[in-house]
N, C-alpha and C. Protein backbone atom coordinates (compact mmCIF):
# COMPACT_ATOMS: atom_id res chain seq x y z
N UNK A 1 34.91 72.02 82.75
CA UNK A 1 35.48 73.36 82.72
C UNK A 1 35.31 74.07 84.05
N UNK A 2 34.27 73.93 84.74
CA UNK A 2 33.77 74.84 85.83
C UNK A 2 35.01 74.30 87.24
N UNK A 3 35.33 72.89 87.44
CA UNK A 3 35.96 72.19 88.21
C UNK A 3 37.34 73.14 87.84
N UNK A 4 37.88 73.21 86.94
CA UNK A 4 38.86 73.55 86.45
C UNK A 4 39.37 74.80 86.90
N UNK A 5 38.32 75.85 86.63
CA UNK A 5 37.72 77.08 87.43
C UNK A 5 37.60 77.43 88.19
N UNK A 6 37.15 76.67 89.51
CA UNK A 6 37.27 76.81 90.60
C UNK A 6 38.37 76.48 91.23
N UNK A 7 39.32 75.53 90.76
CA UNK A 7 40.34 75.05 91.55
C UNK A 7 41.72 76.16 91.10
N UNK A 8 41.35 76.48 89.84
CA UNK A 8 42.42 78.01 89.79
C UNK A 8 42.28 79.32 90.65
N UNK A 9 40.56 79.56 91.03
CA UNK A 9 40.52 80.29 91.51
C UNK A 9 40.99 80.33 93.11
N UNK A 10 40.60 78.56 94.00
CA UNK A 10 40.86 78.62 94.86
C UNK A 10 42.60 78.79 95.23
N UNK A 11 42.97 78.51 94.32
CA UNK A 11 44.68 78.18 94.31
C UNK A 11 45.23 79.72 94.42
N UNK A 12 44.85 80.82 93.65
CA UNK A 12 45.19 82.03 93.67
C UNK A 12 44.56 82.73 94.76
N UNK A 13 43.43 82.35 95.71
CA UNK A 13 42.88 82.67 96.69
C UNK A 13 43.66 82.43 98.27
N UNK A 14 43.96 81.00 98.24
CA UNK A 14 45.03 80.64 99.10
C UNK A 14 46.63 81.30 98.96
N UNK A 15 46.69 81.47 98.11
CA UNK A 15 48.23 82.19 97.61
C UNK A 15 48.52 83.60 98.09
N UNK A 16 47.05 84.59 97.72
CA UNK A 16 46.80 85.71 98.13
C UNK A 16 47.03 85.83 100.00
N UNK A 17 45.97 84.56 100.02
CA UNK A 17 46.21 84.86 102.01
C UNK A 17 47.46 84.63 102.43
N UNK A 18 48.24 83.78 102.02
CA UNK A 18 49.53 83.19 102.53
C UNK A 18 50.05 84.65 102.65
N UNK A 19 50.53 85.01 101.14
CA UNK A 19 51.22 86.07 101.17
C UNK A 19 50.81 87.49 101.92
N UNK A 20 49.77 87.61 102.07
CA UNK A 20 49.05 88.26 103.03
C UNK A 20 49.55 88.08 104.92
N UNK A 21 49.49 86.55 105.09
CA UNK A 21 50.39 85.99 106.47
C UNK A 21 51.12 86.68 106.55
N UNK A 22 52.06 86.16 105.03
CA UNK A 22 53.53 86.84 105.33
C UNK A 22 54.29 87.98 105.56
N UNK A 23 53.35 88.79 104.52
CA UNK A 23 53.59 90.18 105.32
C UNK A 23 53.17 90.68 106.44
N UNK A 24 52.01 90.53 107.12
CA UNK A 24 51.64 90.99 108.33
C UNK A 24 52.74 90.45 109.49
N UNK A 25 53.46 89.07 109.23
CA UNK A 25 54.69 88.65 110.04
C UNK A 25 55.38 89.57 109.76
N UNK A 26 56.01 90.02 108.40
CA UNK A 26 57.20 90.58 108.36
C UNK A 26 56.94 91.73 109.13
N UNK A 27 56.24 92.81 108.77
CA UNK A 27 55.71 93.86 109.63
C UNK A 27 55.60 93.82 110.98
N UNK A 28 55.15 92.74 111.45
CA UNK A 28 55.09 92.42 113.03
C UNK A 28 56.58 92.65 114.04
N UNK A 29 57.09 91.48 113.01
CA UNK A 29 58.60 91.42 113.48
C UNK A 29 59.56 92.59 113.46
N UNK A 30 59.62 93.25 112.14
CA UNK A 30 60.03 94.13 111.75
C UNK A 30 61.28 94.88 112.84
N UNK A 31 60.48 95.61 113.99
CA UNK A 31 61.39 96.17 114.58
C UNK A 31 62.49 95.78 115.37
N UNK A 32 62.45 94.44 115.65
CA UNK A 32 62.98 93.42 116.48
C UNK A 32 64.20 92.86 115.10
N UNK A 33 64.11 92.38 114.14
CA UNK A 33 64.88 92.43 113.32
C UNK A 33 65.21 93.38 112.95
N UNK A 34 65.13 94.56 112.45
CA UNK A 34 66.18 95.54 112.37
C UNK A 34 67.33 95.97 113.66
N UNK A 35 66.68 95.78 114.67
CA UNK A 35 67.51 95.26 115.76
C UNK A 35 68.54 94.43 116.10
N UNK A 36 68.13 92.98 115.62
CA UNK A 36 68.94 92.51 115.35
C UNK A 36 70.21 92.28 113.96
N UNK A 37 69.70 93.37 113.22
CA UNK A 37 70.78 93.56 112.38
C UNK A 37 71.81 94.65 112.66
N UNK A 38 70.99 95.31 113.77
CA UNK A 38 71.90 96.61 114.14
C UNK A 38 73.40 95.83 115.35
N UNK A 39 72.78 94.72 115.82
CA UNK A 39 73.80 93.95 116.89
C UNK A 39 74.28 93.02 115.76
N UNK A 40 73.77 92.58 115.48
CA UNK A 40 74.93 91.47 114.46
C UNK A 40 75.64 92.09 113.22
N UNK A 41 75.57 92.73 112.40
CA UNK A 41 76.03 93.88 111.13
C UNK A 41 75.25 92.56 110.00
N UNK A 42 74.09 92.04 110.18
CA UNK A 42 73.42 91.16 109.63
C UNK A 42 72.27 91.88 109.11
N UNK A 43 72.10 92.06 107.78
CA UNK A 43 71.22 92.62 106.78
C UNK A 43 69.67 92.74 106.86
N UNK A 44 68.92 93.24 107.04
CA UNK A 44 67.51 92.64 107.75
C UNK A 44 66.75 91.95 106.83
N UNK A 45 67.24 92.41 105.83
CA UNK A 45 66.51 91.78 104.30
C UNK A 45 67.34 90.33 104.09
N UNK A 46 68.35 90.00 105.24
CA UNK A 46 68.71 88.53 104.38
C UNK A 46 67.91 88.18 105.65
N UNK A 47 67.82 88.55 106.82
CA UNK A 47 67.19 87.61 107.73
C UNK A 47 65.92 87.40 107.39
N UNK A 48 65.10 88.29 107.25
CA UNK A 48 63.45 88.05 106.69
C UNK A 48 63.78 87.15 104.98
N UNK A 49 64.47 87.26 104.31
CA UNK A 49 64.77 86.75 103.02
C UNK A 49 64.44 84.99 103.39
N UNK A 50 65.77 84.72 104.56
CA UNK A 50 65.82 83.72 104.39
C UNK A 50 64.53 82.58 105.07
N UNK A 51 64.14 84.04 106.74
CA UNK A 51 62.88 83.21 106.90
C UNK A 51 61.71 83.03 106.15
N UNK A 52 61.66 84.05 104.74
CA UNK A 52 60.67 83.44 103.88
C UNK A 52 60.72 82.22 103.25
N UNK A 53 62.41 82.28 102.84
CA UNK A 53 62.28 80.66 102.06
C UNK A 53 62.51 79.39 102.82
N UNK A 54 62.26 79.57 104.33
CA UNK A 54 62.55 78.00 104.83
C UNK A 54 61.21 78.07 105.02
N UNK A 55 60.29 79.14 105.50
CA UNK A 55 59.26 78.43 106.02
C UNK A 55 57.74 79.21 105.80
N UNK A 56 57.89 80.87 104.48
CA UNK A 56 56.88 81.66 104.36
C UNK A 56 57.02 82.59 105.24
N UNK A 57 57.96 82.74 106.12
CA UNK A 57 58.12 83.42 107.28
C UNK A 57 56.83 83.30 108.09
N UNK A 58 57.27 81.81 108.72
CA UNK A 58 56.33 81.51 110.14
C UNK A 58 54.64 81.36 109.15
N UNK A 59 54.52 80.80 107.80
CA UNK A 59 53.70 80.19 107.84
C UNK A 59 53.57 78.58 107.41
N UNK A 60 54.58 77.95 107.64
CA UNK A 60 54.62 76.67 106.99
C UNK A 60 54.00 76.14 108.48
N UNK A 61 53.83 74.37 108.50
CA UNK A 61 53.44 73.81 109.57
C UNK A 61 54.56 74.00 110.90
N UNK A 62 55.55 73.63 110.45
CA UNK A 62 56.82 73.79 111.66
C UNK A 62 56.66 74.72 112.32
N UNK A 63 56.72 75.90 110.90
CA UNK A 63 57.03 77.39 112.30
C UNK A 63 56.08 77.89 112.73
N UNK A 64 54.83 77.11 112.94
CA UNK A 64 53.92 77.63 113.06
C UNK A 64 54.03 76.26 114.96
N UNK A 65 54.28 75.04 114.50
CA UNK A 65 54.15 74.49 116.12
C UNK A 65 55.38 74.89 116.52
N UNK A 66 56.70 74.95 115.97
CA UNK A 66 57.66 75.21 117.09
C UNK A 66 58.38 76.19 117.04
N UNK A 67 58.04 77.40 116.24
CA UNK A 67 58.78 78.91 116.17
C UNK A 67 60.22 78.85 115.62
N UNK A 68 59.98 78.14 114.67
CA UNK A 68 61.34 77.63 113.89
C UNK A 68 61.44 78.22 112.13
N UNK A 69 61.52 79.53 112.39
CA UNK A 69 61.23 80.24 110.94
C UNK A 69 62.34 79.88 109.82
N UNK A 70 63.28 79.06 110.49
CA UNK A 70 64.75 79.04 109.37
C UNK A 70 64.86 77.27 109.01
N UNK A 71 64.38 76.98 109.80
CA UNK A 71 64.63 75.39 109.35
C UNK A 71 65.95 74.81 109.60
N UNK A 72 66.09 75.13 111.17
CA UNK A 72 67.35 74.94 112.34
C UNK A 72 67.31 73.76 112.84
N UNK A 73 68.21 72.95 112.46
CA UNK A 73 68.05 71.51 113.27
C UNK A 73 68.83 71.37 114.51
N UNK A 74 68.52 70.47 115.00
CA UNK A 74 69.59 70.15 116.28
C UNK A 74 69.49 68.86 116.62
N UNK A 75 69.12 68.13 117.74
CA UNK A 75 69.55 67.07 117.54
C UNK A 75 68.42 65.81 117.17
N UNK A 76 68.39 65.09 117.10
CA UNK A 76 67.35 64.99 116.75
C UNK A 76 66.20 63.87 118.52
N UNK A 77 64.97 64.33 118.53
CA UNK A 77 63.66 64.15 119.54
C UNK A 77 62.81 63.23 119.67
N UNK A 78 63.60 61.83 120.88
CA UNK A 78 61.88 60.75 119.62
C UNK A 78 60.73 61.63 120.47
N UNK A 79 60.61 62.24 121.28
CA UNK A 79 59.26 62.38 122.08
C UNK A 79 58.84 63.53 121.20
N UNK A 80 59.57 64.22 120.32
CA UNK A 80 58.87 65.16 119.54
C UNK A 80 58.84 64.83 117.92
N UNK A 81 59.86 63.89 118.01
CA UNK A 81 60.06 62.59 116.43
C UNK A 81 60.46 64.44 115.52
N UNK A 82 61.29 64.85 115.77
CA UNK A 82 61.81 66.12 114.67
C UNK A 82 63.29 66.25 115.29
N UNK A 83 63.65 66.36 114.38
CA UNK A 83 65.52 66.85 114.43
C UNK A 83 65.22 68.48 114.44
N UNK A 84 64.43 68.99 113.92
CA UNK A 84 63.99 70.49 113.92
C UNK A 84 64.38 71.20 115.44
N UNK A 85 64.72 72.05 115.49
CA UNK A 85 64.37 73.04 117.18
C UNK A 85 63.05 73.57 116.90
N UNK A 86 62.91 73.66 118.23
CA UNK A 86 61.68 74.04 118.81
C UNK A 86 61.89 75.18 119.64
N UNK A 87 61.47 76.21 119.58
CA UNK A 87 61.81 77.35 120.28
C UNK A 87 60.58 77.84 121.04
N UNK A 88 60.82 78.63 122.42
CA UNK A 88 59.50 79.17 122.67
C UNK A 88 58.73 80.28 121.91
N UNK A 89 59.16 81.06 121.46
CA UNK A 89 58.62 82.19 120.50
C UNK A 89 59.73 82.20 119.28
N UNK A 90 58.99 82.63 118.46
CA UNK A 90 59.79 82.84 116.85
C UNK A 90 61.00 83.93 117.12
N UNK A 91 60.82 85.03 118.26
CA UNK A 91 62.83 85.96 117.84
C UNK A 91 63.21 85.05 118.46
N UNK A 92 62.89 83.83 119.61
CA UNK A 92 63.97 82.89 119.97
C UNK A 92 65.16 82.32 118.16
N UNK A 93 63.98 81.91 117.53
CA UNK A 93 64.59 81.44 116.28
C UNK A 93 65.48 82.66 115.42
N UNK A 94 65.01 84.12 115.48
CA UNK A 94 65.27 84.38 115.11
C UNK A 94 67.14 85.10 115.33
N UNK A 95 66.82 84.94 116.56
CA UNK A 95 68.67 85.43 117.38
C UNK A 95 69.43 84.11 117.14
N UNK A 96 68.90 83.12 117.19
CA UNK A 96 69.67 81.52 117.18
C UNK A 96 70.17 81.84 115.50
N UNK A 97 69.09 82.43 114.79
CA UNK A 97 70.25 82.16 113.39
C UNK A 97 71.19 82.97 113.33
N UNK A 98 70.97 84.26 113.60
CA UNK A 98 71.80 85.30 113.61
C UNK A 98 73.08 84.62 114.13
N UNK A 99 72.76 84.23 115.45
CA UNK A 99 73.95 83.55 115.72
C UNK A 99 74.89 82.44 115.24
N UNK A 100 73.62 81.83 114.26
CA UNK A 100 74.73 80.76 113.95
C UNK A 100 75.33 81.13 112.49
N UNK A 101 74.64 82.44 111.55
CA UNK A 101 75.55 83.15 110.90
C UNK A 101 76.99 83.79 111.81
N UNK A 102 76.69 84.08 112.62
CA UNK A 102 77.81 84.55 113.29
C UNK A 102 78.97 83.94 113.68
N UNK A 103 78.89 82.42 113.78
CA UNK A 103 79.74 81.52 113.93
C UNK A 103 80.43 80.97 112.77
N UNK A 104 80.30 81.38 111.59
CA UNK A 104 80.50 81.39 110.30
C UNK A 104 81.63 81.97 109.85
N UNK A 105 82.75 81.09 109.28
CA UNK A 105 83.89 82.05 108.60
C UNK A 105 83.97 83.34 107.82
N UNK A 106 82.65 83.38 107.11
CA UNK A 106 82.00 84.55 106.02
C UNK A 106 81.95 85.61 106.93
N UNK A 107 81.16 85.42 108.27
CA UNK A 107 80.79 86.54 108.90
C UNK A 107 81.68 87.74 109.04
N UNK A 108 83.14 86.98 109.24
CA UNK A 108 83.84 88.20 109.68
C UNK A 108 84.01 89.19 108.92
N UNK A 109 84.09 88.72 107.47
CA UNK A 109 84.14 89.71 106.35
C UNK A 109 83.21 90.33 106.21
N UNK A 110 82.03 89.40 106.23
CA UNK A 110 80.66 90.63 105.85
C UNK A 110 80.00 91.37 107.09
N UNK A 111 80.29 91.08 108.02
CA UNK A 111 79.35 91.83 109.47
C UNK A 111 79.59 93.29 108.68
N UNK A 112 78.43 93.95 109.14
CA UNK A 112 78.03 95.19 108.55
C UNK A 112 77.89 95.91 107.46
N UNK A 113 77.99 94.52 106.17
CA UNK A 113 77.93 95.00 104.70
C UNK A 113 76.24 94.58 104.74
N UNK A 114 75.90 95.46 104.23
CA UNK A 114 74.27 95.93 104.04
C UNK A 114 73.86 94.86 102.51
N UNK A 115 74.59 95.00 101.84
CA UNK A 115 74.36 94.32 100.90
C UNK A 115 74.06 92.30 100.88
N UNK A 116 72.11 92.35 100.78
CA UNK A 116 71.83 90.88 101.05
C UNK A 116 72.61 89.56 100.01
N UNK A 117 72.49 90.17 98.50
CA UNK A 117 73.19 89.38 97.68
C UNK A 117 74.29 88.77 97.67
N UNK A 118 75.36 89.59 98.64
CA UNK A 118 76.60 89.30 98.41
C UNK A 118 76.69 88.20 100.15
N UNK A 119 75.71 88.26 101.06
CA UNK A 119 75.42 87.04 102.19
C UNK A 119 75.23 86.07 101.54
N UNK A 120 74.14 86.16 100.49
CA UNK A 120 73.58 84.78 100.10
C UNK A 120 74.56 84.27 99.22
N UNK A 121 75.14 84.99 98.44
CA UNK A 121 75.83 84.32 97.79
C UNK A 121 77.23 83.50 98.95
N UNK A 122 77.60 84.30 99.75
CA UNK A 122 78.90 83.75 101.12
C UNK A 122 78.13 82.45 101.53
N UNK A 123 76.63 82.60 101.84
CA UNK A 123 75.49 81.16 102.32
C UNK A 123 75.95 80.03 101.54
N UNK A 124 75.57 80.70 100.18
CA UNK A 124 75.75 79.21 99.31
C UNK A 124 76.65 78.68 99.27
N UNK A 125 77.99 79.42 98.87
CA UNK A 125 79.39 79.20 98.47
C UNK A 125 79.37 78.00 99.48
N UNK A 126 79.43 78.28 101.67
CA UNK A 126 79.85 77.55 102.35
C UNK A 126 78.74 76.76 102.51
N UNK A 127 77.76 75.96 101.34
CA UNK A 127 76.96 74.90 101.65
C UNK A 127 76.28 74.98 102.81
N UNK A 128 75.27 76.72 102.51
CA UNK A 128 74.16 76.75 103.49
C UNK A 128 72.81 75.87 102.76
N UNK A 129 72.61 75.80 101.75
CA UNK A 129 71.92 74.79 100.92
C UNK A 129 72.53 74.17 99.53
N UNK A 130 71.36 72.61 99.75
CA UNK A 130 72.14 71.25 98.81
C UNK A 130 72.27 72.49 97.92
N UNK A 131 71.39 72.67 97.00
CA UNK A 131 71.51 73.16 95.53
C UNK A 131 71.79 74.83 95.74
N UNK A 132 73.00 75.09 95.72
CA UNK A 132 73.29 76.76 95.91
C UNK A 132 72.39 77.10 94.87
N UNK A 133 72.70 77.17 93.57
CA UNK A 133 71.99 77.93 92.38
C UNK A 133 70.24 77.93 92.89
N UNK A 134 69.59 77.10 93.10
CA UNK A 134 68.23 77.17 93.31
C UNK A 134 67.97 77.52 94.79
N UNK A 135 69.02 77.78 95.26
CA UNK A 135 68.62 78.49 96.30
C UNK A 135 68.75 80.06 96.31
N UNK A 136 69.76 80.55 95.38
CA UNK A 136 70.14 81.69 95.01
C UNK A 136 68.71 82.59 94.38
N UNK A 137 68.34 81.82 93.76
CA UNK A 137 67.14 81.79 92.88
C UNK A 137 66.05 82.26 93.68
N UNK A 138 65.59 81.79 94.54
CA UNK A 138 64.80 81.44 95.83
C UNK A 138 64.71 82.70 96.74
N UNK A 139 66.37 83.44 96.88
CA UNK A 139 66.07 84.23 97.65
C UNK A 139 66.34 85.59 97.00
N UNK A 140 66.36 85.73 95.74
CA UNK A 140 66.49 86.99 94.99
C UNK A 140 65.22 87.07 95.06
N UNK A 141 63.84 85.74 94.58
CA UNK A 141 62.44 86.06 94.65
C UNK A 141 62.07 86.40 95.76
N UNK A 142 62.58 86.31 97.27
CA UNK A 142 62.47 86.42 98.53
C UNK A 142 62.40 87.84 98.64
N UNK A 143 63.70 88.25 98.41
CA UNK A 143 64.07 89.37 98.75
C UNK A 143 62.90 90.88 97.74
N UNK A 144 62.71 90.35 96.57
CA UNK A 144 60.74 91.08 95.55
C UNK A 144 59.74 91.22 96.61
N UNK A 145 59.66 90.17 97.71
CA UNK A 145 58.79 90.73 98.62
C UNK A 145 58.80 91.20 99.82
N UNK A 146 59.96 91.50 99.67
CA UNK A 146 60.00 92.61 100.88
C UNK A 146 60.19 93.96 100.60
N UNK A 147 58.94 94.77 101.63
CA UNK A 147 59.32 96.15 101.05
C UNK A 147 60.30 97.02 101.74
């Protein structure tokens, strides 16, 4: 029982800090993304949305070695063995997505609609992820933690 006990407790302990990470990122970033939603008409809540669900926003292993908060590939590196980009700082990653929403047929319609639901849903539709529905899913819970 006690094993049992401790490993629930540590599990809700680690969970607490993560999410703890994550907000002190979001906050960090904060002004720099609203920024960049003010130049792109890109929602600030889908950009932090989505860097929560590729990577905790900058706490998974990736975005933590190569400032890759979205889970942006390119080509792929044997000397770095990742198809991932590697950026020098995380708004590097974070203007590269903006931009590559921007290169997006959806964009033209939505640039400057405030509303994140109706991006993610334009994301899924054009097979921004395999499983739209569980990704939909993913970032409605995304979007609960941001304040």
């Amino acid at each position: 029982m006690k094993p049992i006990f401790f490993f629930i407790v540590l599990f809700f302990q680690l969970s607490a800090q993560a999410f703890q990470g994550t907000q002190e990122k979001i906050q960090r970033y904060k002004p720099f993304i609203d920024s960049l939603s003010q130049v792109y008409g890109i929602p600030s809540k889908l950009i932090v949305g989505v860097g929560i669900c590729e990577s905790g926003f900058g706490q998974s292993k990736q975005s933590i070695k190569q400032h890759n908060y979205f889970g942006l590939r390119g080509k792929y590196s044997r000397k770095k063995k990742s198809s991932f980009k590697h950026y020098a700082r995380p708004e590097d990653s974070m203007v590269d997505f903006c931009e590559v929403l921007a290169s997006k047929k959806y964009y033209i319609m939505l640039k400057g609609n405030p509303d994140a639901m109706k991006w993610t849903r334009a994301m899924a539709k054009a097979h921004y992820a395999a499983n739209a529905k569980r990704w939909i899913r993913l970032m409605k819970k995304s979007f609960t933690l941001i304040n």
